[in-house]
C-alpha atoms as a PDB file:
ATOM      1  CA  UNK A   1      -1.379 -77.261   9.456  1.00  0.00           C
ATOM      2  CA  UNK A   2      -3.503 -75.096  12.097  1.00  0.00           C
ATOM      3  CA  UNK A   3      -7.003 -74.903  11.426  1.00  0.00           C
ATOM      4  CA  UNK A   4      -9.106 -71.765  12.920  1.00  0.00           C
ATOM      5  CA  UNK A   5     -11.665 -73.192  15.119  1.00  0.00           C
ATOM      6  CA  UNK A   6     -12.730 -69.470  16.545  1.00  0.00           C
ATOM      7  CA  UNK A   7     -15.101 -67.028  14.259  1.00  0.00           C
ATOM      8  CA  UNK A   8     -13.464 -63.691  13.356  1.00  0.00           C
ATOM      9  CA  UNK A   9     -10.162 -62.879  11.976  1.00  0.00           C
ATOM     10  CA  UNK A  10      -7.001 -63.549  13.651  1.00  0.00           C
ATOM     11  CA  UNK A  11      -4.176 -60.722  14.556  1.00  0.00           C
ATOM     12  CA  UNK A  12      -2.276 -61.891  11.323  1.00  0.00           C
ATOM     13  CA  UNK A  13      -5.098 -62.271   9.512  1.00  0.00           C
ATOM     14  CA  UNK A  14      -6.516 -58.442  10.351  1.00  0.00           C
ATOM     15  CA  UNK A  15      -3.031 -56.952   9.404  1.00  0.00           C
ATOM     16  CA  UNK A  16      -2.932 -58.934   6.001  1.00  0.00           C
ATOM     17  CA  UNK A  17      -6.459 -57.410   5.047  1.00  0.00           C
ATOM     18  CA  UNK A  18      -5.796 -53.809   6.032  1.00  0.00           C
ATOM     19  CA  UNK A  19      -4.344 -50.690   4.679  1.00  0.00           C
ATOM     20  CA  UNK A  20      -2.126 -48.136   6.345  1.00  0.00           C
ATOM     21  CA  UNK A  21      -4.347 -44.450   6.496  1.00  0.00           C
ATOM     22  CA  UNK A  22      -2.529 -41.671   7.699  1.00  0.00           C
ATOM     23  CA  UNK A  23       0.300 -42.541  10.733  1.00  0.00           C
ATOM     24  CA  UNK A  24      -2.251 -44.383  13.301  1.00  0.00           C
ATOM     25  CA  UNK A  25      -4.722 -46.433  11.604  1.00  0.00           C
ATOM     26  CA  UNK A  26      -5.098 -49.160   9.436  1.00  0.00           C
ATOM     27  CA  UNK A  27      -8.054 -49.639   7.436  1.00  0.00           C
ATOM     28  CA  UNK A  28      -9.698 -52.629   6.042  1.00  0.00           C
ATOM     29  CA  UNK A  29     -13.068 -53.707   4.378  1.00  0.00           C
ATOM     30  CA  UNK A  30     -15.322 -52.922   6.997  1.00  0.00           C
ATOM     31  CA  UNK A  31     -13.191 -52.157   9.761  1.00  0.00           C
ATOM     32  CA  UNK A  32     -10.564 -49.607  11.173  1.00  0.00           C
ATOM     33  CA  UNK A  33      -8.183 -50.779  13.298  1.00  0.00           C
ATOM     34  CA  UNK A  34      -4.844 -48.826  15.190  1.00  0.00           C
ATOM     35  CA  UNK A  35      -1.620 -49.284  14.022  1.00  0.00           C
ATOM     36  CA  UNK A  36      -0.695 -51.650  16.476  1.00  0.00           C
ATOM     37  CA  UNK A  37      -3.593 -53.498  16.151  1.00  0.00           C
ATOM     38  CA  UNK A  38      -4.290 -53.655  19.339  1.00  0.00           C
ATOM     39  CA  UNK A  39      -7.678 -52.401  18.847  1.00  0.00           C
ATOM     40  CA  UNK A  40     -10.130 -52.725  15.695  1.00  0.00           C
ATOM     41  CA  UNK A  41     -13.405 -51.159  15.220  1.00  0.00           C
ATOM     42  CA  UNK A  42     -15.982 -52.791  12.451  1.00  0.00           C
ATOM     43  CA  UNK A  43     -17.755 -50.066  10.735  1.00  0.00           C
ATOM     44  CA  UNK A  44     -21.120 -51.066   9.256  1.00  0.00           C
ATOM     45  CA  UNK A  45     -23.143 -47.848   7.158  1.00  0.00           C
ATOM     46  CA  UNK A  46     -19.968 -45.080   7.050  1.00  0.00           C
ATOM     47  CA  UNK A  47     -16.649 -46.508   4.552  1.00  0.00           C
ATOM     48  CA  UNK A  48     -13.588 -47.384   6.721  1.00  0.00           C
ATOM     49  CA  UNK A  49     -11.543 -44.883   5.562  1.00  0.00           C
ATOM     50  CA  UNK A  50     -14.722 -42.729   7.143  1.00  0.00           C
ATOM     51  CA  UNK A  51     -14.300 -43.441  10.581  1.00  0.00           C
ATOM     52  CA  UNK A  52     -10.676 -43.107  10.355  1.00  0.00           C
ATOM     53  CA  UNK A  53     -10.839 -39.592   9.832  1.00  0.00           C
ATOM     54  CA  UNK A  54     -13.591 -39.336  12.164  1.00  0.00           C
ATOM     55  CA  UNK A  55     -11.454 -40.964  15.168  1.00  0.00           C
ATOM     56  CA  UNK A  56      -8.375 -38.480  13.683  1.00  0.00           C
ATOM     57  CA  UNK A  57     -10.883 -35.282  13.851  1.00  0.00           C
ATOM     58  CA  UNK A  58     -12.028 -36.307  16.997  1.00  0.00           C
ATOM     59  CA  UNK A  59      -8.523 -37.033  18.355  1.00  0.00           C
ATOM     60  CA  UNK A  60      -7.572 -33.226  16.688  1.00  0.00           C
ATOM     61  CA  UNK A  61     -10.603 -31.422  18.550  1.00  0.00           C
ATOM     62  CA  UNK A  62      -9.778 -33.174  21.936  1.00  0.00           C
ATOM     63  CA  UNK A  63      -6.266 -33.847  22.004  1.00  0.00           C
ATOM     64  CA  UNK A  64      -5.168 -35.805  25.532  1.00  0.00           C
ATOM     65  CA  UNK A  65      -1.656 -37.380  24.809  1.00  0.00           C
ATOM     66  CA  UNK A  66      -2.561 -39.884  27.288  1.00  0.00           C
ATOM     67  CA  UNK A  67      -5.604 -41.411  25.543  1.00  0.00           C
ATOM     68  CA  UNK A  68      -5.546 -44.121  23.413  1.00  0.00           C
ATOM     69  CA  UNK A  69      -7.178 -43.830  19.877  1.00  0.00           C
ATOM     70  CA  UNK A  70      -9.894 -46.597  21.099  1.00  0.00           C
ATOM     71  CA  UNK A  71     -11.652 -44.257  23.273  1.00  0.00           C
ATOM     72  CA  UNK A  72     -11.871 -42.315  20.501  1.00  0.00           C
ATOM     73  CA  UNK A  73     -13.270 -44.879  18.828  1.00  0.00           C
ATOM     74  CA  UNK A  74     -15.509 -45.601  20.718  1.00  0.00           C
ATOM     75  CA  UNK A  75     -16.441 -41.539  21.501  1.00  0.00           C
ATOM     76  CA  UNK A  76     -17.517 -41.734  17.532  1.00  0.00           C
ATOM     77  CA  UNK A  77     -19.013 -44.996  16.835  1.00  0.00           C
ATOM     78  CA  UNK A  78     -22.495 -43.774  17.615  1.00  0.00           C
ATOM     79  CA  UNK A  79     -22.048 -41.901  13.625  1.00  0.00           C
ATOM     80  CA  UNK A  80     -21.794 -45.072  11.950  1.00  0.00           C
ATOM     81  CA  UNK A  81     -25.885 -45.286  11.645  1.00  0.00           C
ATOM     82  CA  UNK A  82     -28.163 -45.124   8.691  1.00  0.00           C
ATOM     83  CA  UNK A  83     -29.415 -41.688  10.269  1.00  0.00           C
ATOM     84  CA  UNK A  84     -26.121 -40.015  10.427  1.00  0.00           C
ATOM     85  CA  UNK A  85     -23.945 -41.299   8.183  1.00  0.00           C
ATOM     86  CA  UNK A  86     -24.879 -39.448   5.343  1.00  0.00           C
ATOM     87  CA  UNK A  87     -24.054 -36.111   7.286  1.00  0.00           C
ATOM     88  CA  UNK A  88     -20.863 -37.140   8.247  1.00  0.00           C
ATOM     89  CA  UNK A  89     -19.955 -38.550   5.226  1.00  0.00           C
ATOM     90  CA  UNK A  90     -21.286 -35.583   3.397  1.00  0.00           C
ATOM     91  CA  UNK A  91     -18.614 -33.607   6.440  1.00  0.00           C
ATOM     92  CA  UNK A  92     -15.792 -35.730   6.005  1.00  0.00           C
ATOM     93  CA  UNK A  93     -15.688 -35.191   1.809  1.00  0.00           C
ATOM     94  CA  UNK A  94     -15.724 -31.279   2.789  1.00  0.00           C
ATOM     95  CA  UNK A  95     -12.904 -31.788   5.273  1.00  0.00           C
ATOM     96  CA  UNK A  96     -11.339 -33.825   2.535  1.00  0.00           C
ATOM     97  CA  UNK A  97     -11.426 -31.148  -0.063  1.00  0.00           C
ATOM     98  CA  UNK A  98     -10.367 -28.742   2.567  1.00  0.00           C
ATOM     99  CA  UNK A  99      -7.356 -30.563   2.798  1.00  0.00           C
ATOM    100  CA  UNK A 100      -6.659 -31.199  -1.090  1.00  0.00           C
ATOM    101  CA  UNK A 101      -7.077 -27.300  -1.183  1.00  0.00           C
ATOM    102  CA  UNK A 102      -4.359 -27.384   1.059  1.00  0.00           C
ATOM    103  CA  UNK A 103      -1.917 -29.166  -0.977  1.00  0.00           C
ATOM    104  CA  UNK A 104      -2.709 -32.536   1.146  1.00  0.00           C
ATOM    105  CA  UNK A 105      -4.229 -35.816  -0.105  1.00  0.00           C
ATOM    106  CA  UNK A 106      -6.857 -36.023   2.331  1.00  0.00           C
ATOM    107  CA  UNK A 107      -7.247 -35.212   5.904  1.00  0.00           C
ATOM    108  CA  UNK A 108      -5.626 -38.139   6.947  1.00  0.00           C
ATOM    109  CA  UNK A 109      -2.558 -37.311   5.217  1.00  0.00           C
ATOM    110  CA  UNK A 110      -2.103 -34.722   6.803  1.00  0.00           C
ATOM    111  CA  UNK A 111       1.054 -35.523   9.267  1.00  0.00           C
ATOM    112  CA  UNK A 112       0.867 -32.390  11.372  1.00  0.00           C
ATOM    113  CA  UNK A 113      -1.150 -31.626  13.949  1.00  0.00           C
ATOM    114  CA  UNK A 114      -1.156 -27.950  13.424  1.00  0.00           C
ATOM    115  CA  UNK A 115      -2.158 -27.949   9.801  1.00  0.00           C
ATOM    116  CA  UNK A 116      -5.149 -30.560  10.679  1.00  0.00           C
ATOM    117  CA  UNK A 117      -6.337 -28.026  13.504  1.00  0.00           C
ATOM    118  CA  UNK A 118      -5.762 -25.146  10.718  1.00  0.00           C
ATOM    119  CA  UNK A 119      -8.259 -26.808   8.623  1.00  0.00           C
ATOM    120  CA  UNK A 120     -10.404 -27.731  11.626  1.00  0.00           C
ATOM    121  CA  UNK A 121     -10.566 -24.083  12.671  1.00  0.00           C
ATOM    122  CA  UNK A 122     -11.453 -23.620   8.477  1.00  0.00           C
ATOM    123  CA  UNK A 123     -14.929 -25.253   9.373  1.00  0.00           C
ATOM    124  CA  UNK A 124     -15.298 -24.681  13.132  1.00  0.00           C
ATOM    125  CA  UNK A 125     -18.826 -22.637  12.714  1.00  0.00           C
ATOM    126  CA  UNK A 126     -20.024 -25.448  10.312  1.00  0.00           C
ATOM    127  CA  UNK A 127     -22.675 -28.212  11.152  1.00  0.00           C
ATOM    128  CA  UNK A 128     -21.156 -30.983  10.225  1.00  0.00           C
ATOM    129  CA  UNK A 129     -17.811 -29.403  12.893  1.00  0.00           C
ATOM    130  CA  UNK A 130     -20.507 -28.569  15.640  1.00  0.00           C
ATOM    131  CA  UNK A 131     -22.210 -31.818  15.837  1.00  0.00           C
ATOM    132  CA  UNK A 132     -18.993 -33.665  16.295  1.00  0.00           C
ATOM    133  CA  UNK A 133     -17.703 -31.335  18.778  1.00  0.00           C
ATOM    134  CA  UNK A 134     -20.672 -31.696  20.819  1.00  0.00           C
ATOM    135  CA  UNK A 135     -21.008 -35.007  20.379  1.00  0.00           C
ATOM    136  CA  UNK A 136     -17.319 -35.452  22.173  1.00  0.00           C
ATOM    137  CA  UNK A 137     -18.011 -34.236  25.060  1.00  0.00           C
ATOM    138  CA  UNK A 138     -20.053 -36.639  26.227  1.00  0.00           C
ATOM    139  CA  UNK A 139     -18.978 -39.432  23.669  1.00  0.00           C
ATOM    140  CA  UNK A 140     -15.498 -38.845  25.076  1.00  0.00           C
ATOM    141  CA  UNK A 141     -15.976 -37.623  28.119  1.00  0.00           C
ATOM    142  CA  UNK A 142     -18.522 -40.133  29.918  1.00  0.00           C
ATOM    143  CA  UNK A 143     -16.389 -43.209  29.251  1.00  0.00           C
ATOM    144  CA  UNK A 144     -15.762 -44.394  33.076  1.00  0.00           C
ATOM    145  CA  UNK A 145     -12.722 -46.605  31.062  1.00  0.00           C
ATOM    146  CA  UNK A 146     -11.042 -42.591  30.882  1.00  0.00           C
ATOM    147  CA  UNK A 147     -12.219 -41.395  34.243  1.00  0.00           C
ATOM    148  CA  UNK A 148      -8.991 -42.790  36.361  1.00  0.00           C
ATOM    149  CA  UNK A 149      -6.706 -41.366  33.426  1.00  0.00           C
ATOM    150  CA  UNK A 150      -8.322 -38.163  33.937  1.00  0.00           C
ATOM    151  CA  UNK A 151      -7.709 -38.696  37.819  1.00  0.00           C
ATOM    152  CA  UNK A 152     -11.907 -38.880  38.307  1.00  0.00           C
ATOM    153  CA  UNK A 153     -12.931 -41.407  40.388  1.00  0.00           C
ATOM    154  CA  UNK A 154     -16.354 -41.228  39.791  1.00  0.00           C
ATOM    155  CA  UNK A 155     -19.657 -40.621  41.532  1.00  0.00           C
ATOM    156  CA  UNK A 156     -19.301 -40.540  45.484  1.00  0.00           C
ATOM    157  CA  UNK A 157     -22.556 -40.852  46.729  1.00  0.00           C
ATOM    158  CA  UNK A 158     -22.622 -44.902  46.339  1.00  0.00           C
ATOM    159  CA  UNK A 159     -18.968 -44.667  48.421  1.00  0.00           C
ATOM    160  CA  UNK A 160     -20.541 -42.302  51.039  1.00  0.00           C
ATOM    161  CA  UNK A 161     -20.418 -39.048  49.590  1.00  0.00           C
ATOM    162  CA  UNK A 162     -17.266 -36.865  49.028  1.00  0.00           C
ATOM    163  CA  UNK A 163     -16.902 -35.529  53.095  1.00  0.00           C
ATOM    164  CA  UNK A 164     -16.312 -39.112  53.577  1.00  0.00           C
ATOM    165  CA  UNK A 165     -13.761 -39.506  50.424  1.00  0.00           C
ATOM    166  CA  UNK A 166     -11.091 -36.809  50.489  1.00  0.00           C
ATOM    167  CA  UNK A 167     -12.913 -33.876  50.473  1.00  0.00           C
ATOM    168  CA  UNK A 168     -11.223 -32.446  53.736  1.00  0.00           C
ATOM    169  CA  UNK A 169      -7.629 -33.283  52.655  1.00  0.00           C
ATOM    170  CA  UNK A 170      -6.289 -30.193  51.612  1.00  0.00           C
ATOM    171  CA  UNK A 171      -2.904 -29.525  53.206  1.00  0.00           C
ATOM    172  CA  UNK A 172      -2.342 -26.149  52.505  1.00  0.00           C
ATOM    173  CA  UNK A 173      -4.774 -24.185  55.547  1.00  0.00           C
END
């Protein structure tokens, strides 16, 4: 018989405890993790199921094939406070409803992309849409984990400025 020695759950342990919600998550108590568990976020104020349609909405607003669902993850963590969860919350029930006025269980459900951004484009002018949205672009955006996939390298001045770094390599003149 193994005994755990380390703190936390293991792999097994995180798949027993979780639910699947809609095709890419799982979600358990107090935590949403991807389907292939190869990355797990712990939610503490906002319910699991929560973030999972936050990191889907977010995913749906900004959609790069490339990108894993963790840096979306990541892009919407900074919701799950006391300050902002009830907005989102309050945001994610109205997508919700949105989407059972659709004909769907919840937004989550939802398997195609195009009826998720049909619903999106529903609430677009709406607070709740904007402050996500906005939110992304830098949430998203100034990860430097999805600058290479982006093909940013980054700053140039601490590498000695772009003149030094490719900025004369054009081949077409």
């Amino acid at each position: 018989m193994q005994e755990q020695t380390k703190k936390g759950l293991t792999r097994r342990q995180l798949l027993a405890r979780s639910v699947a919600a809609g095709a890419s998550f799982m979600v358990g108590a107090g935590f949403v993790a991807g389907g292939n568990a190869a990355w797990a976020l712990e939610t503490t104020v906002l319910a699991p199921e929560s973030m999972a349609t936050l990191i889907q909405m977010a995913r749906d607003i900004y959609p790069h094939d490339h990108l894993a669902d963790e840096f979306y993850a990541v892009a919407v963590k900074g919701y799950d406070t006391a300050e902002a969860a009830p907005a989102i919350e309050a945001g994610i029930a109205a997508l919700n409803a949105a989407a059972q006025g659709a004909g769907h269980a919840s937004y989550l459900a939802i398997g195609w992309e195009k009826d998720r951004v049909a619903l999106l484009r529903g609430m677009e002018q709406s607070a709740f849409f904007q402050t996500v949205r906005g939110g992304l672009v830098t949430g998203l955006y100034n990860q430097k984990a999805v600058w290479p996939l982006f093909g940013y390298e980054g700053e140039s001045f601490s590498q000695g400025g772009y003149i030094d770094r490719g900025f004369d390599d054009i081949n077409w003149l």
